[in-house]
PDB file of N, CA and C in Angstrom:
ATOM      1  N   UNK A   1       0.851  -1.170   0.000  1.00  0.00           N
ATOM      2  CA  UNK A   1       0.000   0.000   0.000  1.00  0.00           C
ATOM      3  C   UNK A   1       0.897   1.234   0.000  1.00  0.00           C
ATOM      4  N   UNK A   2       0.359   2.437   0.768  1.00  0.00           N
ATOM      5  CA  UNK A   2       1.016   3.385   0.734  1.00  0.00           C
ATOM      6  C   UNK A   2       0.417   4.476   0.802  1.00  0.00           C
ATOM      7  N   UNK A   3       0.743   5.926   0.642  1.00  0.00           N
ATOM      8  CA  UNK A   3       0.154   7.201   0.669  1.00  0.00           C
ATOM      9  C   UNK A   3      -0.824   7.118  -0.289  1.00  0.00           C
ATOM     10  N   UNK A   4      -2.393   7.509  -0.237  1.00  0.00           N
ATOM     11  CA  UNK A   4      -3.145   7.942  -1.402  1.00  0.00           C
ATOM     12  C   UNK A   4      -3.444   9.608  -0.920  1.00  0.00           C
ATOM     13  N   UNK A   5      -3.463  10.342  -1.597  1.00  0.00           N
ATOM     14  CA  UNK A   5      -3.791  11.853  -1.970  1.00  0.00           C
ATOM     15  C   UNK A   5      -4.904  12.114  -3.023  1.00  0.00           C
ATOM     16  N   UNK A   6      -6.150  12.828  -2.485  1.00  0.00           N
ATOM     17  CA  UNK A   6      -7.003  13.032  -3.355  1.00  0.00           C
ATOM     18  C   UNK A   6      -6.502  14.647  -3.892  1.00  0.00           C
ATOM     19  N   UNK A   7      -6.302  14.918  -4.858  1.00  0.00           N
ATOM     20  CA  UNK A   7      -6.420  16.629  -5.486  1.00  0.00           C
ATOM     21  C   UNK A   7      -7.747  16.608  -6.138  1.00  0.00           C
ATOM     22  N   UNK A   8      -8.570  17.225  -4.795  1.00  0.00           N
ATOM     23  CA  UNK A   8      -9.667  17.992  -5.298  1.00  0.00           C
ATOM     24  C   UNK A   8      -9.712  19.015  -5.866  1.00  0.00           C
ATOM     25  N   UNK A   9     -10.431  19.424  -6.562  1.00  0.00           N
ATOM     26  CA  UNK A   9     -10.913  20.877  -8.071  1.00  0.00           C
ATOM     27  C   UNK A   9     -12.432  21.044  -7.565  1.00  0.00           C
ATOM     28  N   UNK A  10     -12.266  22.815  -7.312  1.00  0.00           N
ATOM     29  CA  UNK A  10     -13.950  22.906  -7.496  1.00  0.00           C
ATOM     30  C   UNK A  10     -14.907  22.644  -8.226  1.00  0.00           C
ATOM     31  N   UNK A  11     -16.168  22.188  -7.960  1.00  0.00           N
ATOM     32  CA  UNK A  11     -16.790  21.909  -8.860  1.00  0.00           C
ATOM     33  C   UNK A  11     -16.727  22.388 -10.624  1.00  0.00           C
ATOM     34  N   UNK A  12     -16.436  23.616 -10.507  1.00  0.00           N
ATOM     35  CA  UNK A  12     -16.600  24.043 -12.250  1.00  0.00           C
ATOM     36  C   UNK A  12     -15.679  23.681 -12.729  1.00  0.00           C
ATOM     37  N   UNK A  13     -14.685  23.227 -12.307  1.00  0.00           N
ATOM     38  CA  UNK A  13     -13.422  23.216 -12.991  1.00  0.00           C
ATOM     39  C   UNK A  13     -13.490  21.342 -12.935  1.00  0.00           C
ATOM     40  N   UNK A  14     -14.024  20.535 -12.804  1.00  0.00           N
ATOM     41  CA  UNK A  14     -14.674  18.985 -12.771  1.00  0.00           C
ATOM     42  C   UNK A  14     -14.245  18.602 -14.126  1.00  0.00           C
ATOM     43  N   UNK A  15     -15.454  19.195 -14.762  1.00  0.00           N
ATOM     44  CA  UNK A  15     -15.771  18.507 -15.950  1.00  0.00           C
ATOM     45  C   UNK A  15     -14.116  18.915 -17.295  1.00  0.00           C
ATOM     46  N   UNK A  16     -14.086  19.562 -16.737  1.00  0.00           N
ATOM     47  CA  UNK A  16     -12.613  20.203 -17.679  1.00  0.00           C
ATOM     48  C   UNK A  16     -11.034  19.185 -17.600  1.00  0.00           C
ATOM     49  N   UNK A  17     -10.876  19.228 -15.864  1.00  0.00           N
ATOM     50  CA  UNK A  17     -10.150  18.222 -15.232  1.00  0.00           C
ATOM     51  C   UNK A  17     -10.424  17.013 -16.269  1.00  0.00           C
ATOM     52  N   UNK A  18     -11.519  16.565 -15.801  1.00  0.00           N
ATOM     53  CA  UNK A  18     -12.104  14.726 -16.482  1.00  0.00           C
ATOM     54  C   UNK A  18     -11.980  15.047 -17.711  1.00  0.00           C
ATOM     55  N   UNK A  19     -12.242  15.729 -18.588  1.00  0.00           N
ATOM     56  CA  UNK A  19     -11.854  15.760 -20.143  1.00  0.00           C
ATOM     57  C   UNK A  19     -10.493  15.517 -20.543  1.00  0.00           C
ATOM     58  N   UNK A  20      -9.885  16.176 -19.813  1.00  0.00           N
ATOM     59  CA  UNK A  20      -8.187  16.415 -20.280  1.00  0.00           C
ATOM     60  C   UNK A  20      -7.261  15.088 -19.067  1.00  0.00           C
ATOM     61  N   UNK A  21      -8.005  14.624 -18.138  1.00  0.00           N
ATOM     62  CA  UNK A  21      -7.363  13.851 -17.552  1.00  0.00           C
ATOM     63  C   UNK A  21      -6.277  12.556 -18.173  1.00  0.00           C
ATOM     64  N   UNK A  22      -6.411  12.180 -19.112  1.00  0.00           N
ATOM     65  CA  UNK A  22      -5.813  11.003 -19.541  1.00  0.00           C
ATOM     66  C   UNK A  22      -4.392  11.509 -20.182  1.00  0.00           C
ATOM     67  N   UNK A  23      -4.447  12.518 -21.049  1.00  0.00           N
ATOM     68  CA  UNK A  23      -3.515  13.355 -22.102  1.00  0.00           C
ATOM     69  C   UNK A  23      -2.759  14.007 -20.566  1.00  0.00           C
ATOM     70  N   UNK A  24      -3.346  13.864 -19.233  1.00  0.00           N
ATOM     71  CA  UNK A  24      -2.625  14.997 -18.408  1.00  0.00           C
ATOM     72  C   UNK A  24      -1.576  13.902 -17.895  1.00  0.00           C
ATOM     73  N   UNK A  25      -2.266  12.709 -17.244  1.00  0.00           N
ATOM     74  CA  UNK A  25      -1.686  11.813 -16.693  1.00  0.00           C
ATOM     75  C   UNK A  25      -0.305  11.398 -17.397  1.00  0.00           C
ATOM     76  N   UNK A  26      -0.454  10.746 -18.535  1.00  0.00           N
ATOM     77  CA  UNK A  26       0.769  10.786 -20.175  1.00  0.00           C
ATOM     78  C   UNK A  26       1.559  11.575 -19.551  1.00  0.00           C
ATOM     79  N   UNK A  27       1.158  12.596 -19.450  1.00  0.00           N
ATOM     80  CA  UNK A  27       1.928  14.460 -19.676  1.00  0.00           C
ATOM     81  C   UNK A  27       2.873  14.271 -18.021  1.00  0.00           C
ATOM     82  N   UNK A  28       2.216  13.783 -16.962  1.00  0.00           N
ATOM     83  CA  UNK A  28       2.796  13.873 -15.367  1.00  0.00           C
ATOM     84  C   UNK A  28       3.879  12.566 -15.785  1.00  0.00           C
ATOM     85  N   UNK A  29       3.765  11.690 -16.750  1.00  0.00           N
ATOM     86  CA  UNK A  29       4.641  10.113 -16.667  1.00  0.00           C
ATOM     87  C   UNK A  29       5.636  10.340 -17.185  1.00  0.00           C
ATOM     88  N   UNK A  30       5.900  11.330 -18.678  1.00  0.00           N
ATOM     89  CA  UNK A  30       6.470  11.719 -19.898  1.00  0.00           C
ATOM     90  C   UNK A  30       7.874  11.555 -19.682  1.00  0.00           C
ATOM     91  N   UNK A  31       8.553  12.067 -18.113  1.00  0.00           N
ATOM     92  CA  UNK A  31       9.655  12.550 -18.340  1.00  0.00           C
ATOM     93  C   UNK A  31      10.182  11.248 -17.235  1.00  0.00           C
ATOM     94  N   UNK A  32       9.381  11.029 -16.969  1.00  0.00           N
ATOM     95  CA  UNK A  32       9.932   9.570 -15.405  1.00  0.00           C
ATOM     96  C   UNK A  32      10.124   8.345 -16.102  1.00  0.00           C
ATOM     97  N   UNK A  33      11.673   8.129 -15.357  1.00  0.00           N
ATOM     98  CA  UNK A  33      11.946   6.301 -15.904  1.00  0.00           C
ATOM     99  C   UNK A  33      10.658   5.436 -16.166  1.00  0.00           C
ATOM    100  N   UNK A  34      10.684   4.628 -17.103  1.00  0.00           N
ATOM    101  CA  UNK A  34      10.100   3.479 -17.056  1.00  0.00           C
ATOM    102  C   UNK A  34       9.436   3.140 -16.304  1.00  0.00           C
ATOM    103  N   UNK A  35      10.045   2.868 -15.328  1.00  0.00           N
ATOM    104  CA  UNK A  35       9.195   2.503 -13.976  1.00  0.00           C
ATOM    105  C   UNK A  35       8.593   2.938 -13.185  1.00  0.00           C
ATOM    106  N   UNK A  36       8.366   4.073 -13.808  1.00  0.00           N
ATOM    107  CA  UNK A  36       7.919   4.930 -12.500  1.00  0.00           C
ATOM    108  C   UNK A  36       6.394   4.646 -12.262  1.00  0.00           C
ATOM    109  N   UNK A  37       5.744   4.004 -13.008  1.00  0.00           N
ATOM    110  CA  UNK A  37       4.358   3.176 -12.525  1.00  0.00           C
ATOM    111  C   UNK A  37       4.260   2.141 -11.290  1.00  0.00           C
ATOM    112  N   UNK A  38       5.320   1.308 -11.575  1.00  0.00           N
ATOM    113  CA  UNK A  38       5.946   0.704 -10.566  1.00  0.00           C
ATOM    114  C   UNK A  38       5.927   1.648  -8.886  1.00  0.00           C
ATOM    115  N   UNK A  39       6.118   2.688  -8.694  1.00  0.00           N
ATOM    116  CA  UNK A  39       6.697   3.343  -7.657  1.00  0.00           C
ATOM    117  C   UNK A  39       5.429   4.395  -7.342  1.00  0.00           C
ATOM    118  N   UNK A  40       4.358   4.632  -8.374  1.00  0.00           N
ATOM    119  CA  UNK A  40       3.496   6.139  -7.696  1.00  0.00           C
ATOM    120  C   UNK A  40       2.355   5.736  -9.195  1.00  0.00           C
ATOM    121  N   UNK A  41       1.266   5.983  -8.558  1.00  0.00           N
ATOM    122  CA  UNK A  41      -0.012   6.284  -9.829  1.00  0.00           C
ATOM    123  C   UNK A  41      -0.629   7.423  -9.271  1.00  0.00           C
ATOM    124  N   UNK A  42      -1.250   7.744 -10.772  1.00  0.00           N
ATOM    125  CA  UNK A  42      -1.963   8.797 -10.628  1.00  0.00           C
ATOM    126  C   UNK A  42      -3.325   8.175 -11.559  1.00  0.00           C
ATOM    127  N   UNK A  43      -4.573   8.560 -10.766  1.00  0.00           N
ATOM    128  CA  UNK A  43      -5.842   8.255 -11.496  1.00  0.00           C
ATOM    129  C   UNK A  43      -7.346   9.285 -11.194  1.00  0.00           C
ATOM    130  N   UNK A  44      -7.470   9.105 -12.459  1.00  0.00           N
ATOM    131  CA  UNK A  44      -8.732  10.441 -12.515  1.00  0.00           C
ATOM    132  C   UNK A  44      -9.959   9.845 -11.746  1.00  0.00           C
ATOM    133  N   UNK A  45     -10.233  10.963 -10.933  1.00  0.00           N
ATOM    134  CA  UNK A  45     -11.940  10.850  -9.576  1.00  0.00           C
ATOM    135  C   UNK A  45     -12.598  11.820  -9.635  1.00  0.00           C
ATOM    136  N   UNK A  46     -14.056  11.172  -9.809  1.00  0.00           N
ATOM    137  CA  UNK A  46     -14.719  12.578  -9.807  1.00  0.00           C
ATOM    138  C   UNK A  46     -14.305  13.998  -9.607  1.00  0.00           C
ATOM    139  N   UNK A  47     -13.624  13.948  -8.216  1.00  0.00           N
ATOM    140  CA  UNK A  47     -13.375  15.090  -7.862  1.00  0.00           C
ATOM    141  C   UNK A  47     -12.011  15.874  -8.021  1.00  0.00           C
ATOM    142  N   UNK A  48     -11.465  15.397  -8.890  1.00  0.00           N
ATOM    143  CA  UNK A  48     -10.154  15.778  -9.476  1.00  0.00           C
ATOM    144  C   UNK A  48      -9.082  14.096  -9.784  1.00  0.00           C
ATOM    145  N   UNK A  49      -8.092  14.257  -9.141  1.00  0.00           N
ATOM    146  CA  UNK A  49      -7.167  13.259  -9.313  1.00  0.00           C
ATOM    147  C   UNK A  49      -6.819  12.819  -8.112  1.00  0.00           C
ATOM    148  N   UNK A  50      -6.301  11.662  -8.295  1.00  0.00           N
ATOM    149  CA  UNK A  50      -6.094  10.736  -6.936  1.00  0.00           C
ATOM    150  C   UNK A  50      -4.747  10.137  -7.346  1.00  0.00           C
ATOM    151  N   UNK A  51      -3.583  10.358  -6.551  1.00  0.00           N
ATOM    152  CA  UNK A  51      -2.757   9.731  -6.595  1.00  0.00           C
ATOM    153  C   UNK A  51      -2.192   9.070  -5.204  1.00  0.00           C
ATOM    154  N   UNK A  52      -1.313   8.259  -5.576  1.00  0.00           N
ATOM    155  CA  UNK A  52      -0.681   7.049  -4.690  1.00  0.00           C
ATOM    156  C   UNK A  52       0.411   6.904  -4.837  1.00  0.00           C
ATOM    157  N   UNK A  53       0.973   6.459  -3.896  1.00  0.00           N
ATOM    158  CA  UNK A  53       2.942   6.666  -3.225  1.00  0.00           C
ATOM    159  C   UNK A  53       3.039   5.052  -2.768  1.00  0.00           C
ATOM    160  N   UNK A  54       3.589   4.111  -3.677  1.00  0.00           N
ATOM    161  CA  UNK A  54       3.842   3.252  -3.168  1.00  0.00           C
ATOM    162  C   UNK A  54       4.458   2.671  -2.177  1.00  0.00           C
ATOM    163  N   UNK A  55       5.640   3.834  -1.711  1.00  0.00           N
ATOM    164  CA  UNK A  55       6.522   4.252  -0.988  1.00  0.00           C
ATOM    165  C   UNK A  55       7.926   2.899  -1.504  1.00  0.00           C
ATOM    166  N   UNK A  56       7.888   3.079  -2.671  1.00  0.00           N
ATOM    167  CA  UNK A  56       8.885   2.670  -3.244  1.00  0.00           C
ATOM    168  C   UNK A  56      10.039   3.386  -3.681  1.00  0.00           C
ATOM    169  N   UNK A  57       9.460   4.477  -3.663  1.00  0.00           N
ATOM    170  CA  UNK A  57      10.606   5.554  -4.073  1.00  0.00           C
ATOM    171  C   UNK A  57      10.290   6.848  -3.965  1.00  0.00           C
ATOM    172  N   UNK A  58      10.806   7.567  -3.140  1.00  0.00           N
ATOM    173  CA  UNK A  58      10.376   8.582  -2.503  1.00  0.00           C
ATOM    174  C   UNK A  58      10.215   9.438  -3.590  1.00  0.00           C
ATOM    175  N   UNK A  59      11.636  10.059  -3.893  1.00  0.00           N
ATOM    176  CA  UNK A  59      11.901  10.908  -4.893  1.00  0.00           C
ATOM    177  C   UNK A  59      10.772  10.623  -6.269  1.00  0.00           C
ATOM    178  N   UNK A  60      10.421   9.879  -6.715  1.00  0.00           N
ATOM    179  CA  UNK A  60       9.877   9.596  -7.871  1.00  0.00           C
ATOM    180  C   UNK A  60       8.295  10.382  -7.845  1.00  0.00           C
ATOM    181  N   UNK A  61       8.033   9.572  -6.619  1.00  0.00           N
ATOM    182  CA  UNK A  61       6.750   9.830  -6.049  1.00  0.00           C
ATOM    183  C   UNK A  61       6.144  11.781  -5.657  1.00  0.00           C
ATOM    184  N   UNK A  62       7.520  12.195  -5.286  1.00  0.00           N
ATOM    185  CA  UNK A  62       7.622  13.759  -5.242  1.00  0.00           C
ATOM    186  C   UNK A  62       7.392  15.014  -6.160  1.00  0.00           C
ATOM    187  N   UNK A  63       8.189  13.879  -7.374  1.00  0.00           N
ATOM    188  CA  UNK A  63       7.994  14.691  -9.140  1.00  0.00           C
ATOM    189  C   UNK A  63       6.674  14.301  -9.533  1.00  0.00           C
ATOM    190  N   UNK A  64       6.386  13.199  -9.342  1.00  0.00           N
ATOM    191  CA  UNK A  64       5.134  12.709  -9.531  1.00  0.00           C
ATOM    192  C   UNK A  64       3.685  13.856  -8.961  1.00  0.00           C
ATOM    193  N   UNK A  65       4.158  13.974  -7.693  1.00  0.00           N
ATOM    194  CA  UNK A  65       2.853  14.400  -7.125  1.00  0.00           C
ATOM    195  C   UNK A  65       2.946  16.268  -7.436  1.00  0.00           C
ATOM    196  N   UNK A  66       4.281  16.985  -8.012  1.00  0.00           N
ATOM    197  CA  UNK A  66       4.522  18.162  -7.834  1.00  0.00           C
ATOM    198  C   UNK A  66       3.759  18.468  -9.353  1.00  0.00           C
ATOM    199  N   UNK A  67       4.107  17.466 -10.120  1.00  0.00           N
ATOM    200  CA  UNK A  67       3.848  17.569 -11.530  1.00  0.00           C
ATOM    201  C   UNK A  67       2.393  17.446 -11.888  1.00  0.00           C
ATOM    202  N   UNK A  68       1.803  16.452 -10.996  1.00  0.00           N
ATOM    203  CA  UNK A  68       0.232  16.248 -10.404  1.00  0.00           C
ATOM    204  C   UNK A  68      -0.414  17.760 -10.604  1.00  0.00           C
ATOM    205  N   UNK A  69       0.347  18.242  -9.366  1.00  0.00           N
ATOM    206  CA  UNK A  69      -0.373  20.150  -9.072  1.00  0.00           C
ATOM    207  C   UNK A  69      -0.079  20.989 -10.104  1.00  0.00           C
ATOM    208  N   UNK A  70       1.341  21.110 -10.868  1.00  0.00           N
ATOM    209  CA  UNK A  70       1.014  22.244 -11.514  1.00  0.00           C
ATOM    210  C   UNK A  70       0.447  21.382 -13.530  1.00  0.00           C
ATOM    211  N   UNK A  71       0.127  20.202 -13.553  1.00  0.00           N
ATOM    212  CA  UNK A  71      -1.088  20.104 -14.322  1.00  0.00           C
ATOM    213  C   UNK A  71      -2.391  20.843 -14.301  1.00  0.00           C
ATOM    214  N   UNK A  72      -2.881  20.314 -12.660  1.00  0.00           N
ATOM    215  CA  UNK A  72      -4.163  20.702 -12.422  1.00  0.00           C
ATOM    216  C   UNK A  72      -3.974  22.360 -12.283  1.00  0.00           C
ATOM    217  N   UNK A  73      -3.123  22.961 -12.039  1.00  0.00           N
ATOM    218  CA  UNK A  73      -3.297  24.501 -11.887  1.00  0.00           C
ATOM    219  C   UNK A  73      -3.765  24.975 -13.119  1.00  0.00           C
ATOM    220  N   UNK A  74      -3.603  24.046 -14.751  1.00  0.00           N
ATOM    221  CA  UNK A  74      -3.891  25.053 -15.503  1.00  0.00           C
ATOM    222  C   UNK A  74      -5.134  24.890 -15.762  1.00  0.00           C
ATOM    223  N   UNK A  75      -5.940  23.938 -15.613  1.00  0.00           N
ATOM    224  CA  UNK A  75      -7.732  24.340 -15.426  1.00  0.00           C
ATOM    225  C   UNK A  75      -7.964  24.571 -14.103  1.00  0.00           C
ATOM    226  N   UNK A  76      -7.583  24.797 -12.915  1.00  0.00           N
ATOM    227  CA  UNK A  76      -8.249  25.224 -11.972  1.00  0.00           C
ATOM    228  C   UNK A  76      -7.239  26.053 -11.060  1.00  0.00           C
ATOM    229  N   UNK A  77      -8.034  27.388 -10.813  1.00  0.00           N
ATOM    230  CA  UNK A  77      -7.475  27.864  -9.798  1.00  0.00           C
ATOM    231  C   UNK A  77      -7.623  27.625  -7.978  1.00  0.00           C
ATOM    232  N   UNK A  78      -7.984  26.210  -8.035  1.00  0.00           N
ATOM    233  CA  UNK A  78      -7.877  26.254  -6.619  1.00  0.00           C
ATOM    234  C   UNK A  78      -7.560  24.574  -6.571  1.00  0.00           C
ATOM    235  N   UNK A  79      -6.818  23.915  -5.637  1.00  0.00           N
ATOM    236  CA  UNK A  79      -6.658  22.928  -5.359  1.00  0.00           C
ATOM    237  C   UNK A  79      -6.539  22.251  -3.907  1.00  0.00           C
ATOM    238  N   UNK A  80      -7.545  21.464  -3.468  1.00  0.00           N
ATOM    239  CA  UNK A  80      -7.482  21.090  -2.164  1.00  0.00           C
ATOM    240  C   UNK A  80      -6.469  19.465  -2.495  1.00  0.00           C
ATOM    241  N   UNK A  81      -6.240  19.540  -0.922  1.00  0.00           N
ATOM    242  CA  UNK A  81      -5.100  17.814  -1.221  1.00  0.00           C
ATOM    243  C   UNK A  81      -5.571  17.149   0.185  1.00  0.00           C
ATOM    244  N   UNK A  82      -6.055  16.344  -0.329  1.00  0.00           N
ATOM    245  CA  UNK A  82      -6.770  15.543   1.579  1.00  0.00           C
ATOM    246  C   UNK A  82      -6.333  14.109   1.006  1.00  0.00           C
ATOM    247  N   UNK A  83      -6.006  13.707   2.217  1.00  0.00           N
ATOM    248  CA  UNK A  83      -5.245  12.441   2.306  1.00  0.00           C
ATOM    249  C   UNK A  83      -6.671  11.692   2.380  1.00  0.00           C
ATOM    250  N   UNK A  84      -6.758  10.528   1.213  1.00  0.00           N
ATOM    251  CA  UNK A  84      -7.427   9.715   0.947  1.00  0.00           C
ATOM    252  C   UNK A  84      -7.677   8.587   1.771  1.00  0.00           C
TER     253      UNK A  84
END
């Protein structure tokens, strides 16, 4: 198991998130080894994105989750992060 993190988006900014979610996710993996599925996911939730820290690798998991936020910053200006 490990850390899960929900990044919630206000409601208006939902449906925008879920449109572009898949092309975003690609976009957060793009630049991380191979493996980096192995070590941290990220997956689209209603309420924004949900990611997870396998706690396989810290560092990975860090770019992962930083790259997470400033995705979502460019459809939404507000982002909550509550531990799942």
């Amino acid at each position: 198991m490990g850390y899960e993190y929900t990044l919630k988006v206000p409601n208006e900014f939902r449906d925008t998130v879920a449109e572009h979610a898949d092309a975003g996710i690609s976009q957060i993996f793009e630049r991380l080894p191979a493996d980096a599925p192995n070590h941290v996911s990220v997956t689209a939730v209603p309420e924004g994105l949900l990611i997870c820290d396998h706690l396989s690798h810290e560092s990975m998991a860090a770019v992962a989750l930083k790259r997470t936020i400033q995705w979502l910053l460019r459809y939404a200006t507000e982002i909550t992060v509550e531990e799942a």
